[in-house]
PDB file of N, CA and C in Angstrom:
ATOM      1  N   UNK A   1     106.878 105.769 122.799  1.00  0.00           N
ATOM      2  CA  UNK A   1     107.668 106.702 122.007  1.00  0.00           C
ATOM      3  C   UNK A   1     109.113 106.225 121.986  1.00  0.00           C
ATOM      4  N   UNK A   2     109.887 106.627 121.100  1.00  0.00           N
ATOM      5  CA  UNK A   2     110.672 105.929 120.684  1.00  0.00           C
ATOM      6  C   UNK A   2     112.103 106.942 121.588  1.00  0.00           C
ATOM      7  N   UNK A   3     113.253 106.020 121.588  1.00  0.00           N
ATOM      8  CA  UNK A   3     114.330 107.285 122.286  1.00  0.00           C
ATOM      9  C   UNK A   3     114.669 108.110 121.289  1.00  0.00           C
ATOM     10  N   UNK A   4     114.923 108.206 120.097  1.00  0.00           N
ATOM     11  CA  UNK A   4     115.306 108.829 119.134  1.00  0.00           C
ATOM     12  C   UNK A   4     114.054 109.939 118.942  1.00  0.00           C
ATOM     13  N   UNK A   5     112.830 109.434 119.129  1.00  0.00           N
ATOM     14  CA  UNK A   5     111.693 110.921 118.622  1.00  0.00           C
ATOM     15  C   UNK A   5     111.488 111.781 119.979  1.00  0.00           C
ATOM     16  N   UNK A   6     112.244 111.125 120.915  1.00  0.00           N
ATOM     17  CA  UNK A   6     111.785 112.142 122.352  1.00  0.00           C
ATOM     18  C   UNK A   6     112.626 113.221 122.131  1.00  0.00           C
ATOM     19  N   UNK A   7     112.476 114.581 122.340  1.00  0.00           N
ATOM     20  CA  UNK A   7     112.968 115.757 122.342  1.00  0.00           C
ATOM     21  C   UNK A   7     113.723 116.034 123.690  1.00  0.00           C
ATOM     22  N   UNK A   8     115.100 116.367 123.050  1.00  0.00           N
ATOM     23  CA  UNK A   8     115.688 116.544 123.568  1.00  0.00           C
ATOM     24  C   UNK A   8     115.602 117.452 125.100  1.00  0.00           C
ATOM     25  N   UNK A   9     116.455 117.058 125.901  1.00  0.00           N
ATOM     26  CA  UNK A   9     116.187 117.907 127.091  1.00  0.00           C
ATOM     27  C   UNK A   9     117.824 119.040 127.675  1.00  0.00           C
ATOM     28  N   UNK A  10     118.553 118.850 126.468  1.00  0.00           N
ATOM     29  CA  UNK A  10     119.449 119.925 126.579  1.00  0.00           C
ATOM     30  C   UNK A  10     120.495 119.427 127.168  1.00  0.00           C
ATOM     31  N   UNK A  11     120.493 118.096 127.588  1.00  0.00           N
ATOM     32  CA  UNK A  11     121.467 117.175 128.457  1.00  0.00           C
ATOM     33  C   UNK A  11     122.156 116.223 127.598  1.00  0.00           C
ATOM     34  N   UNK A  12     123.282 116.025 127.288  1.00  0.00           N
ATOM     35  CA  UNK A  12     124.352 115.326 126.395  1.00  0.00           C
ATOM     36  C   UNK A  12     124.015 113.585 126.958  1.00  0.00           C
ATOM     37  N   UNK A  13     123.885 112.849 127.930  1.00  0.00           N
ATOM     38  CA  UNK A  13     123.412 111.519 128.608  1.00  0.00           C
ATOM     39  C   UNK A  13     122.412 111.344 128.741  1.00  0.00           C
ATOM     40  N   UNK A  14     121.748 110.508 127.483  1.00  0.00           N
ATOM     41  CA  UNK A  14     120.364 110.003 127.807  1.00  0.00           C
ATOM     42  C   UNK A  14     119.992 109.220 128.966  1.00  0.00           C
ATOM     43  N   UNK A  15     120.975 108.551 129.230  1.00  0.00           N
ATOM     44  CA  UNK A  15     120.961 107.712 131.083  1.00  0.00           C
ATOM     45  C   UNK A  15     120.956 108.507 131.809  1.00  0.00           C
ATOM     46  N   UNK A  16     121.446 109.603 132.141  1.00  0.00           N
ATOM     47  CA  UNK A  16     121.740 110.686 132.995  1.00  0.00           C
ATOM     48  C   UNK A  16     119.794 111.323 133.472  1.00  0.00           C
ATOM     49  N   UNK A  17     119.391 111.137 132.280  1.00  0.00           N
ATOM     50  CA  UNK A  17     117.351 111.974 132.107  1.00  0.00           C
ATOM     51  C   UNK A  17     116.681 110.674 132.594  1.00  0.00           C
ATOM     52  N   UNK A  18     116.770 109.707 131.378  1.00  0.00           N
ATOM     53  CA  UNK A  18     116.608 107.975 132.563  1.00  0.00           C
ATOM     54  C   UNK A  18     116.455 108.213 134.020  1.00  0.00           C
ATOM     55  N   UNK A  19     117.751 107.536 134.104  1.00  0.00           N
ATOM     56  CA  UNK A  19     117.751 107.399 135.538  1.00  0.00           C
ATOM     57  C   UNK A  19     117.238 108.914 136.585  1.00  0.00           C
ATOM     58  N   UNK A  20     117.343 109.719 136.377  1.00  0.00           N
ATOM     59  CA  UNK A  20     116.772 110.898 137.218  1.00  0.00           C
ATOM     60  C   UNK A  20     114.768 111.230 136.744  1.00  0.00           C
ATOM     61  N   UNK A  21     114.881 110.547 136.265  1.00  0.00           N
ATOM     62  CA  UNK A  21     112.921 110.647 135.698  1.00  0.00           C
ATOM     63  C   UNK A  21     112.692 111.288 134.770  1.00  0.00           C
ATOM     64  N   UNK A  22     113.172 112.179 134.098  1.00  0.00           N
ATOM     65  CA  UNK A  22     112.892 113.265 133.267  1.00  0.00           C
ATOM     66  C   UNK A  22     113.129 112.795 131.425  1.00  0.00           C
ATOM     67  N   UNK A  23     112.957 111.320 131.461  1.00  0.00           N
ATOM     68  CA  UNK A  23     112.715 111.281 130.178  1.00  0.00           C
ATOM     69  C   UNK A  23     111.572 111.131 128.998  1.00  0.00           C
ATOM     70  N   UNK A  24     110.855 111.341 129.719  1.00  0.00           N
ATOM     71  CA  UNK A  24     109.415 111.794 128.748  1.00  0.00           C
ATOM     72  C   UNK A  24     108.775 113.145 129.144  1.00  0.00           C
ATOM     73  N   UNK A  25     109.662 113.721 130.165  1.00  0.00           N
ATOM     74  CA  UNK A  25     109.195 115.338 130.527  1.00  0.00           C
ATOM     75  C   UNK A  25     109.393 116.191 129.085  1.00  0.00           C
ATOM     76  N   UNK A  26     108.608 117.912 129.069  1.00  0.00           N
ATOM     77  CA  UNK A  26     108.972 118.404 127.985  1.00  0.00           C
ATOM     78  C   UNK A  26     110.151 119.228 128.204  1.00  0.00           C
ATOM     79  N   UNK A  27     110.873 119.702 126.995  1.00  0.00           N
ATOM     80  CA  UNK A  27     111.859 120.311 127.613  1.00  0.00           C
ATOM     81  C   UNK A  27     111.577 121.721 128.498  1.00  0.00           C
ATOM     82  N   UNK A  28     112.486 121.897 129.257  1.00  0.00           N
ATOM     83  CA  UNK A  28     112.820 123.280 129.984  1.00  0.00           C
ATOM     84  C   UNK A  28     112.991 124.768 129.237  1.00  0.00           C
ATOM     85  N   UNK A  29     112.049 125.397 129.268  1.00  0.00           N
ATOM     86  CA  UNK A  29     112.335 126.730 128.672  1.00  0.00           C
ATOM     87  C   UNK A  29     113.420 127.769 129.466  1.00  0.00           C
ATOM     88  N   UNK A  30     114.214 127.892 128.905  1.00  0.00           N
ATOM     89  CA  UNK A  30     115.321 128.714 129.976  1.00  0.00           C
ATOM     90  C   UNK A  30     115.061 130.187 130.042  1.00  0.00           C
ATOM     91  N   UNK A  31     114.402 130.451 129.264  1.00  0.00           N
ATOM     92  CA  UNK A  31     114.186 132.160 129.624  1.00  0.00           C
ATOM     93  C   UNK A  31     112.931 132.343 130.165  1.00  0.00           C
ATOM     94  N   UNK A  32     112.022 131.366 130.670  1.00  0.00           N
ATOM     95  CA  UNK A  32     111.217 131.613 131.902  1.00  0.00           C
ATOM     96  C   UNK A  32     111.833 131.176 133.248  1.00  0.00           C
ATOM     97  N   UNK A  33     112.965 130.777 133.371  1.00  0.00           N
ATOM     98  CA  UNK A  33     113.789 129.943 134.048  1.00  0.00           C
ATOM     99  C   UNK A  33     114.454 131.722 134.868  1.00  0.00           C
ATOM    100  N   UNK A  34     115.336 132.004 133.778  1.00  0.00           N
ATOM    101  CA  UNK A  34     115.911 133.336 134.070  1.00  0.00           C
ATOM    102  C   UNK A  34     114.834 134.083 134.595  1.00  0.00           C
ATOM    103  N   UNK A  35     114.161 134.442 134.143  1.00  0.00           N
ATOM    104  CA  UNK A  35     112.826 135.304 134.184  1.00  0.00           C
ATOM    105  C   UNK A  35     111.954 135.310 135.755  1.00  0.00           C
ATOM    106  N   UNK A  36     111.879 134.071 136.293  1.00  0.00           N
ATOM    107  CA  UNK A  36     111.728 133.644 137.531  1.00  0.00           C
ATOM    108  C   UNK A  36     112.893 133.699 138.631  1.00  0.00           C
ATOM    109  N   UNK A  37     114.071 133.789 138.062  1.00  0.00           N
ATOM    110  CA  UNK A  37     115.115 134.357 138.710  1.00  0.00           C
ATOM    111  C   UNK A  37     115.316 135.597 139.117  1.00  0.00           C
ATOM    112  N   UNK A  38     115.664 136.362 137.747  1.00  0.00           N
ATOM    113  CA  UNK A  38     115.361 138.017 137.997  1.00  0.00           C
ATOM    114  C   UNK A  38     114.366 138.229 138.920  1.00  0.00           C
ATOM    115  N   UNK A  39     112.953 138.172 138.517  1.00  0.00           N
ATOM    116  CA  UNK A  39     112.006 138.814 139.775  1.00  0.00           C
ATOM    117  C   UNK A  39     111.894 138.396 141.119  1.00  0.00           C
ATOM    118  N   UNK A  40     112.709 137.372 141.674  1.00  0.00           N
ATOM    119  CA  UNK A  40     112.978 136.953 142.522  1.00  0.00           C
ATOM    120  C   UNK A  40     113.975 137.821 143.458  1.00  0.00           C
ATOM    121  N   UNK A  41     114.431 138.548 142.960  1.00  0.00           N
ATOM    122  CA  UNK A  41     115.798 139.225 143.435  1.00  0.00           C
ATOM    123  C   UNK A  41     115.058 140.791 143.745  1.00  0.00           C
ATOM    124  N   UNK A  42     113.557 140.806 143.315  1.00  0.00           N
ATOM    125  CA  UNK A  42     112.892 142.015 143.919  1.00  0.00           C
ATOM    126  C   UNK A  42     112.299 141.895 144.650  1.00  0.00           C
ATOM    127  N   UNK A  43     112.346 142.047 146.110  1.00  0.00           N
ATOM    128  CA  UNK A  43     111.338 141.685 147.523  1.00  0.00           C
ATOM    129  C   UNK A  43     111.079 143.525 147.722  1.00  0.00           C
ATOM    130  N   UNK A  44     109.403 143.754 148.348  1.00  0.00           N
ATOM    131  CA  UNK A  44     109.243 144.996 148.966  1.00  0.00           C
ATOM    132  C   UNK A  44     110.097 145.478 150.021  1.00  0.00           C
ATOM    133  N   UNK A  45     110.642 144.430 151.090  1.00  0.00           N
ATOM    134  CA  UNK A  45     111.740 144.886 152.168  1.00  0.00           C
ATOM    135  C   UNK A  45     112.446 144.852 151.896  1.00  0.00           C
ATOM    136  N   UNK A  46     113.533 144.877 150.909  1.00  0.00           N
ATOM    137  CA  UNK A  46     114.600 144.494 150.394  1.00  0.00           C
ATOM    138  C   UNK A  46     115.205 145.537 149.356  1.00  0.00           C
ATOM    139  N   UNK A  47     115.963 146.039 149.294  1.00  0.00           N
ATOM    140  CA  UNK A  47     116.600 147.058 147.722  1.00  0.00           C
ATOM    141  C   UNK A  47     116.757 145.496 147.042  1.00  0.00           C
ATOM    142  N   UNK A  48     116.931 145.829 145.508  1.00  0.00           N
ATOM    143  CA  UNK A  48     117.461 144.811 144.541  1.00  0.00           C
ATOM    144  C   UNK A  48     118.700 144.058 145.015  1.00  0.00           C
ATOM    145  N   UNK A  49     118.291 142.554 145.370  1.00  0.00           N
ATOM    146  CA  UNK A  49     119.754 141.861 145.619  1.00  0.00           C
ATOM    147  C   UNK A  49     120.774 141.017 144.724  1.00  0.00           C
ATOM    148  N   UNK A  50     121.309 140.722 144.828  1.00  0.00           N
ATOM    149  CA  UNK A  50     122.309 140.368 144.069  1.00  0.00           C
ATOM    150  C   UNK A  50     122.096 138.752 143.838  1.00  0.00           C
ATOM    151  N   UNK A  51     121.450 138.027 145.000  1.00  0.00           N
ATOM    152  CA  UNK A  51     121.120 136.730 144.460  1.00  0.00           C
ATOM    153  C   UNK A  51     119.122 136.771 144.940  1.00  0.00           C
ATOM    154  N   UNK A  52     118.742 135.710 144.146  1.00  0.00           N
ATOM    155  CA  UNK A  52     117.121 135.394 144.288  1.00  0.00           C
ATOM    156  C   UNK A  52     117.051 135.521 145.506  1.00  0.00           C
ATOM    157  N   UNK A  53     115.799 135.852 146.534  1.00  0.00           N
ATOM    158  CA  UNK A  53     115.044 136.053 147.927  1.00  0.00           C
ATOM    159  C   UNK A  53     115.405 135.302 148.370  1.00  0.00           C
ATOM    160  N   UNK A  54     114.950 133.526 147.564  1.00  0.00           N
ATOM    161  CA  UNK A  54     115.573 132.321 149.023  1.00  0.00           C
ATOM    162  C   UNK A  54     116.799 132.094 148.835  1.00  0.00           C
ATOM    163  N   UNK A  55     117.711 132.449 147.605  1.00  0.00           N
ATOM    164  CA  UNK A  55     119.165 132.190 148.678  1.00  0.00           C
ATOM    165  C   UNK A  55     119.719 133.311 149.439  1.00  0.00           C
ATOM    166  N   UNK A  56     119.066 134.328 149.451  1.00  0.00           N
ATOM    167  CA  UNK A  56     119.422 135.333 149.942  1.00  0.00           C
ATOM    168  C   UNK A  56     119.350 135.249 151.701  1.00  0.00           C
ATOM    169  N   UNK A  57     118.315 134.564 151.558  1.00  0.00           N
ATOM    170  CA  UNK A  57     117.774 133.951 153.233  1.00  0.00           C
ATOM    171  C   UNK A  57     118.552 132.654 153.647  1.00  0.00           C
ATOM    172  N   UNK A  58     118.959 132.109 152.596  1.00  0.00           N
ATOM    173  CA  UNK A  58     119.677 131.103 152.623  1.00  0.00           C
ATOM    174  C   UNK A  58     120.780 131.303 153.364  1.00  0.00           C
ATOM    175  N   UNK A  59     121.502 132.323 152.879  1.00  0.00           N
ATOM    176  CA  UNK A  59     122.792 132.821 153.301  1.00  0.00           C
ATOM    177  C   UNK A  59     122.877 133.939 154.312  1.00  0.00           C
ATOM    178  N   UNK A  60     121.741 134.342 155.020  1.00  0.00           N
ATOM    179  CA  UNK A  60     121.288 134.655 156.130  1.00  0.00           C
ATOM    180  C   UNK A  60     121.203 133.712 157.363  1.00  0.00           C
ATOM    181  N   UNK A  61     120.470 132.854 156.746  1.00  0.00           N
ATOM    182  CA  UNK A  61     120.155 131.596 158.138  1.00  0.00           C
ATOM    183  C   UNK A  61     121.339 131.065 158.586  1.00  0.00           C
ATOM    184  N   UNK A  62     122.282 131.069 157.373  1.00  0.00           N
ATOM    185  CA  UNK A  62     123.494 130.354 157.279  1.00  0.00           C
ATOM    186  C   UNK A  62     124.886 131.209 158.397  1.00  0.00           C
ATOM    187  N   UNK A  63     124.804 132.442 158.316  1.00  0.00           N
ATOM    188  CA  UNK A  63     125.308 133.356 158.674  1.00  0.00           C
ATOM    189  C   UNK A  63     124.615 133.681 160.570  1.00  0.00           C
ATOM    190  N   UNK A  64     123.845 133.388 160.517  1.00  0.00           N
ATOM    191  CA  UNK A  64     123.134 133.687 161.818  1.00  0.00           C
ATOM    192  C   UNK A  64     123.397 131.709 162.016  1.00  0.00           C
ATOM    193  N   UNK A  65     123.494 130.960 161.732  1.00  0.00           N
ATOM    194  CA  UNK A  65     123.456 129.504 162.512  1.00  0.00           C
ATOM    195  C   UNK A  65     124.961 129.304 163.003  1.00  0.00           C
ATOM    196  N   UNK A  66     126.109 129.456 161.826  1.00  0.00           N
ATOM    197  CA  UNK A  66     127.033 129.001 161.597  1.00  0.00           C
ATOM    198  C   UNK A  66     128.196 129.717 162.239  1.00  0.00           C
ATOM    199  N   UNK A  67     128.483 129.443 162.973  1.00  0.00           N
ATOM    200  CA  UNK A  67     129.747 130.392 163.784  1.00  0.00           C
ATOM    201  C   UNK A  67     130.759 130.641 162.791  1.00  0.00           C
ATOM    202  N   UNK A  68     130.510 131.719 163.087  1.00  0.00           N
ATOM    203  CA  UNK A  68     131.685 132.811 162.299  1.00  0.00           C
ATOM    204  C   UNK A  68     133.202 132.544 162.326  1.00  0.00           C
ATOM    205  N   UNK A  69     133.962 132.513 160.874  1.00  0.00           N
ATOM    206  CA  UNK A  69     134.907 132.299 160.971  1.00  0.00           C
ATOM    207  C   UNK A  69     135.818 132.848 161.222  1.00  0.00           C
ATOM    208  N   UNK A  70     137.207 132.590 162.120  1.00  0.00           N
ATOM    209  CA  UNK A  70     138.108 133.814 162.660  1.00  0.00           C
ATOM    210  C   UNK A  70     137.797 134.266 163.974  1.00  0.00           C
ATOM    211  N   UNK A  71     136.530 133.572 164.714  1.00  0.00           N
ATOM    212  CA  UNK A  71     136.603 134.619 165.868  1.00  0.00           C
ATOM    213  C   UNK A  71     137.264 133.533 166.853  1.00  0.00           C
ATOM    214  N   UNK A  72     136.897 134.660 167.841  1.00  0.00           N
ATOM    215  CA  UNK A  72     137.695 133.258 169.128  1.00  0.00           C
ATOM    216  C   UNK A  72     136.425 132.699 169.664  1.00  0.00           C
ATOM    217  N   UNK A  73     137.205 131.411 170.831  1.00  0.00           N
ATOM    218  CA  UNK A  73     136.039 131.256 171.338  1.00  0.00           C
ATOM    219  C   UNK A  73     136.392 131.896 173.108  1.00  0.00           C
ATOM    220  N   UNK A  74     135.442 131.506 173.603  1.00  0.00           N
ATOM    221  CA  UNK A  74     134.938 132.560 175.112  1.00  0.00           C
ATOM    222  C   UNK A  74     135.751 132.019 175.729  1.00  0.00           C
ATOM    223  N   UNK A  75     136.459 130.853 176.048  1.00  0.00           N
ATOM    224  CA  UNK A  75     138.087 130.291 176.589  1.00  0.00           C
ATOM    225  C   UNK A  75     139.094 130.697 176.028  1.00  0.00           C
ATOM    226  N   UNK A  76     138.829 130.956 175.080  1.00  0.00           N
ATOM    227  CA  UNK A  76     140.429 131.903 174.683  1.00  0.00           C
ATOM    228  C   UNK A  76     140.958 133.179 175.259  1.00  0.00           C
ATOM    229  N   UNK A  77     139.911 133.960 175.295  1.00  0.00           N
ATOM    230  CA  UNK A  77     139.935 135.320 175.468  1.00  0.00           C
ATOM    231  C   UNK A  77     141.126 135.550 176.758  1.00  0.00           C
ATOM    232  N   UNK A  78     141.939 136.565 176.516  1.00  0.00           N
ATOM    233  CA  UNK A  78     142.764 136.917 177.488  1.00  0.00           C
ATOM    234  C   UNK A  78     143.090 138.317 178.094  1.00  0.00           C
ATOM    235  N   UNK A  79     143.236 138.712 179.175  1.00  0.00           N
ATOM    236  CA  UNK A  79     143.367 139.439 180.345  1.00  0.00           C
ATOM    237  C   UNK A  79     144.132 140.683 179.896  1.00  0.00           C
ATOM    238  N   UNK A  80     143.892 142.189 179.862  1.00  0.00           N
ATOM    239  CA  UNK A  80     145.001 143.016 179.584  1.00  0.00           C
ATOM    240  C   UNK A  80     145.412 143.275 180.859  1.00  0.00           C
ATOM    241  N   UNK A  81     146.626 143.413 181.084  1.00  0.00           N
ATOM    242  CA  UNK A  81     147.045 143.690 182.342  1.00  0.00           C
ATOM    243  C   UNK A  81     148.303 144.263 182.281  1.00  0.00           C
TER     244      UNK A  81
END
């Protein structure tokens, strides 16, 4: 197939689809795209969140791994007296 009859993939750099593999893929439908987003953001344990389930956990794991910014650490701490 020719580069000119391949359908477009919504991307301005045909090298850019090249080199990343995606140049004989079909294109991407974006409103099943959204669509898989939205219902993502509805879990049974969860009220409606504001971002999809896994980044939501994302930024959970992240929050529980990553020491918190602003606090002290356990050598700092000082004496009221």
């Amino acid at each position: 197939m020719d580069v000119a009859q391949q359908p477009r993939l919504g991307c301005l750099s045909e090298k850019a689809l090249t080199d990343s593999g995606r140049a004989g893929d079909p294109p991407d439908r974006p409103a099943e795209w959204a669509t898989l987003t939205h219902q993502l953001r509805y879990h049974d344990d969860y009220p409606p969140l504001a971002r999809p389930l896994p980044l939501h956990w994302a930024r959970l794991a992240g929050e529980y791994v990553l020491p918190v910014a602003g606090t002290k650490s356990a050598g700092s701490t000082s004496s009221a007296s």
